[in-house]
C-alpha atoms as a PDB file:
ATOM      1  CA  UNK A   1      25.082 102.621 138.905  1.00  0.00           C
ATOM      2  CA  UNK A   2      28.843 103.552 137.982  1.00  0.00           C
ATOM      3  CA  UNK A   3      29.268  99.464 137.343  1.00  0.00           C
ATOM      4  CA  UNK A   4      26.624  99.694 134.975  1.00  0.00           C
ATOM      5  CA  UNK A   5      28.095 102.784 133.335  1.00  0.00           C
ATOM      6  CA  UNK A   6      31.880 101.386 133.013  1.00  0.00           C
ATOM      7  CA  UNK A   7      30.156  98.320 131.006  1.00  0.00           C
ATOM      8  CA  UNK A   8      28.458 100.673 129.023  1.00  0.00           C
ATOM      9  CA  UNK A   9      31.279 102.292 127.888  1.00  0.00           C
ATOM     10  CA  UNK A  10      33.525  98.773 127.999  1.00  0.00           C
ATOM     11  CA  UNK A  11      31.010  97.728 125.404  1.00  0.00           C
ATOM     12  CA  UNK A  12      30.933 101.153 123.401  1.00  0.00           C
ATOM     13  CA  UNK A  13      34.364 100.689 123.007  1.00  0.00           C
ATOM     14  CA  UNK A  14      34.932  97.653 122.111  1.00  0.00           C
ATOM     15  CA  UNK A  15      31.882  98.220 119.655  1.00  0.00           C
ATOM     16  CA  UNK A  16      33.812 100.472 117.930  1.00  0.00           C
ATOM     17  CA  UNK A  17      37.109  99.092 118.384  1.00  0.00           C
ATOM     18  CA  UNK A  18      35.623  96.037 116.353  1.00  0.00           C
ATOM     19  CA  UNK A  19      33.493  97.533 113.873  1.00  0.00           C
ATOM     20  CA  UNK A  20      35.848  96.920 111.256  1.00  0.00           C
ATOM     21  CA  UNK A  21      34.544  93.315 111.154  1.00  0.00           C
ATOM     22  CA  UNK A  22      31.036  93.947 109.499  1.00  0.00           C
ATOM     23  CA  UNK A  23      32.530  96.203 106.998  1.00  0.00           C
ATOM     24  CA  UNK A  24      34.633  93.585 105.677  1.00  0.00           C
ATOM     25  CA  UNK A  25      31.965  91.277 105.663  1.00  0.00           C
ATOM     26  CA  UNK A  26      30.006  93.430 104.118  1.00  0.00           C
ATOM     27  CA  UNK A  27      32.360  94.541 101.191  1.00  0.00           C
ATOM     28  CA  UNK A  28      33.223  90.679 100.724  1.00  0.00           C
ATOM     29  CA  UNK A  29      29.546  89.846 100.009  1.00  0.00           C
ATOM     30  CA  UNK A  30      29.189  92.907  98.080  1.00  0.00           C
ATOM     31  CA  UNK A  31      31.929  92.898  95.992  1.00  0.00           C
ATOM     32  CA  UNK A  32      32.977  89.135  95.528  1.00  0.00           C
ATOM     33  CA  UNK A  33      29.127  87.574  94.800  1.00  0.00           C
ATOM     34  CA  UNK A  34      30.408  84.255  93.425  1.00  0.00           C
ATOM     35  CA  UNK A  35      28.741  82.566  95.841  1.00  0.00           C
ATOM     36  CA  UNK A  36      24.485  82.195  96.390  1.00  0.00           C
ATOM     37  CA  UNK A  37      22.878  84.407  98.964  1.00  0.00           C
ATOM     38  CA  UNK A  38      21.664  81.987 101.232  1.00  0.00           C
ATOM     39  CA  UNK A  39      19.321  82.940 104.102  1.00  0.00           C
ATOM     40  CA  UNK A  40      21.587  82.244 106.765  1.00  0.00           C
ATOM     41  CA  UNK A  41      23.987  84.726 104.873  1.00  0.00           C
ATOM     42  CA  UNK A  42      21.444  87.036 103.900  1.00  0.00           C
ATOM     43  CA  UNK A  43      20.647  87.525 107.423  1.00  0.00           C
ATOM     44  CA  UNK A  44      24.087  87.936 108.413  1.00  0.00           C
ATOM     45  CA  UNK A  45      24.617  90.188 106.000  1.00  0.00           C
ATOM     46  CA  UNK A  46      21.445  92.497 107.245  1.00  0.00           C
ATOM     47  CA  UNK A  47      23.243  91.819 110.742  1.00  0.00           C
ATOM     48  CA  UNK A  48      25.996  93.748 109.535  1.00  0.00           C
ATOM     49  CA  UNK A  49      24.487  96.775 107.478  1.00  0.00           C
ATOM     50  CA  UNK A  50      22.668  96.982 110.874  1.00  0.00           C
ATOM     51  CA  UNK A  51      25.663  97.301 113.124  1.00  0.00           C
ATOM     52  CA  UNK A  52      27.416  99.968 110.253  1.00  0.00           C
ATOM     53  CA  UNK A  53      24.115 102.099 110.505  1.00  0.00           C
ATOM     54  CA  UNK A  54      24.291 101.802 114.470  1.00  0.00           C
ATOM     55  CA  UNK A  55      28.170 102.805 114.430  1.00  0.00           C
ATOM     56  CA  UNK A  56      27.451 105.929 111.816  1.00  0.00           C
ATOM     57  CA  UNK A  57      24.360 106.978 113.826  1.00  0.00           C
ATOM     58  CA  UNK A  58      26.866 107.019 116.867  1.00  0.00           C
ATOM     59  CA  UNK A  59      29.718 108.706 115.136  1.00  0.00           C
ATOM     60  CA  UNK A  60      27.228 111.664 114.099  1.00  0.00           C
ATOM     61  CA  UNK A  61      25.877 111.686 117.736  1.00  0.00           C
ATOM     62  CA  UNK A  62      29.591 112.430 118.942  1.00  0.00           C
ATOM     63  CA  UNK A  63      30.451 114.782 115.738  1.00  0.00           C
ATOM     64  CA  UNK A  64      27.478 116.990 116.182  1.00  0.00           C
ATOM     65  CA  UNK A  65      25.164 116.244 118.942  1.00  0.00           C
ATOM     66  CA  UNK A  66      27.641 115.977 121.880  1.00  0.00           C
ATOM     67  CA  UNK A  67      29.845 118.598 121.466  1.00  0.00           C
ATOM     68  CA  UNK A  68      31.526 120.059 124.540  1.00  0.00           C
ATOM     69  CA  UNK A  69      29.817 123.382 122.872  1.00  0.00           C
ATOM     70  CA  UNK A  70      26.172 121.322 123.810  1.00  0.00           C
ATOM     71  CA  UNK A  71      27.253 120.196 127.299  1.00  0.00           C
ATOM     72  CA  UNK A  72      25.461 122.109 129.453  1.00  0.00           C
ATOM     73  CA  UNK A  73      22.506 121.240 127.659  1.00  0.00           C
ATOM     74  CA  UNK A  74      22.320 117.716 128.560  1.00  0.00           C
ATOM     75  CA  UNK A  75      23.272 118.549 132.441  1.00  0.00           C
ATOM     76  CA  UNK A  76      19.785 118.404 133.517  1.00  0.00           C
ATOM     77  CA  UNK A  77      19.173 115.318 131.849  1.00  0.00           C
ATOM     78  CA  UNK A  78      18.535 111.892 134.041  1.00  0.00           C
ATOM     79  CA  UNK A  79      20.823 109.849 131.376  1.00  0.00           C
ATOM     80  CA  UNK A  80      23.204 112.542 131.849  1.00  0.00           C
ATOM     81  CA  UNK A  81      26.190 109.939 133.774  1.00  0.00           C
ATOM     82  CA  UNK A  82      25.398 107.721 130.740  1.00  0.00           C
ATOM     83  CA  UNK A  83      25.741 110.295 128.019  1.00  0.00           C
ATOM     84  CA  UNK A  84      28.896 111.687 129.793  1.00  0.00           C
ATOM     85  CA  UNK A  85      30.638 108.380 130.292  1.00  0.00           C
ATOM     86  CA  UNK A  86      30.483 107.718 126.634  1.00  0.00           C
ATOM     87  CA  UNK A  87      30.446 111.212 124.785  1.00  0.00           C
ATOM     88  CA  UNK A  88      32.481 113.381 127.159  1.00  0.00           C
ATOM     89  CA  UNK A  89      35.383 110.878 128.579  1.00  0.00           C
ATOM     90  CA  UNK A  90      37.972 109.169 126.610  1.00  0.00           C
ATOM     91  CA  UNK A  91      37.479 106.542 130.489  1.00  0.00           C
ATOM     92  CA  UNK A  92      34.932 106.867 133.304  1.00  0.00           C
END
């Protein structure tokens, strides 16, 4: 279970270590539209509005929801090891 946990959070943070990526794409295709939208790109583009929604829903989960003022809340909780190793520890 704690393997399963440190990829967890190995792939939380190199989600948001790398987030940066779909922005740019994103603000390239928005902002320089010289080119067709293709539906390869179209879909890539979705792709990456779709990560940058994920990434802002998990920002406001860390802002607001999991708070150390909320923690004992989310004690009793059977995700609880999950929600700690991400929310609660810079590293498991």
């Amino acid at each position: 279970m704690s393997y399963l946990i440190l990829i967890v959070c190995w792939i939380d943070r190199a989600f948001t270590t790398l987030i940066f990526l779909p922005m740019l794409y994103i603000m390239y295709r928005k902002f320089r539209p010289t080119k067709p939208w293709t539906p390869r790109t179209m879909r890539l583009y979705l792709v990456c509005k779709i990560l940058v929604i994920l990434f802002l829903v998990r920002i406001f989960c860390a802002g607001f929801i999991f708070t150390p003022v909320n923690y004992e809340r989310f004690t009793d909780s059977g995700l609880f090891p999950l929600i700690k190793a991400i929310f609660y520890s810079d590293w498991p």
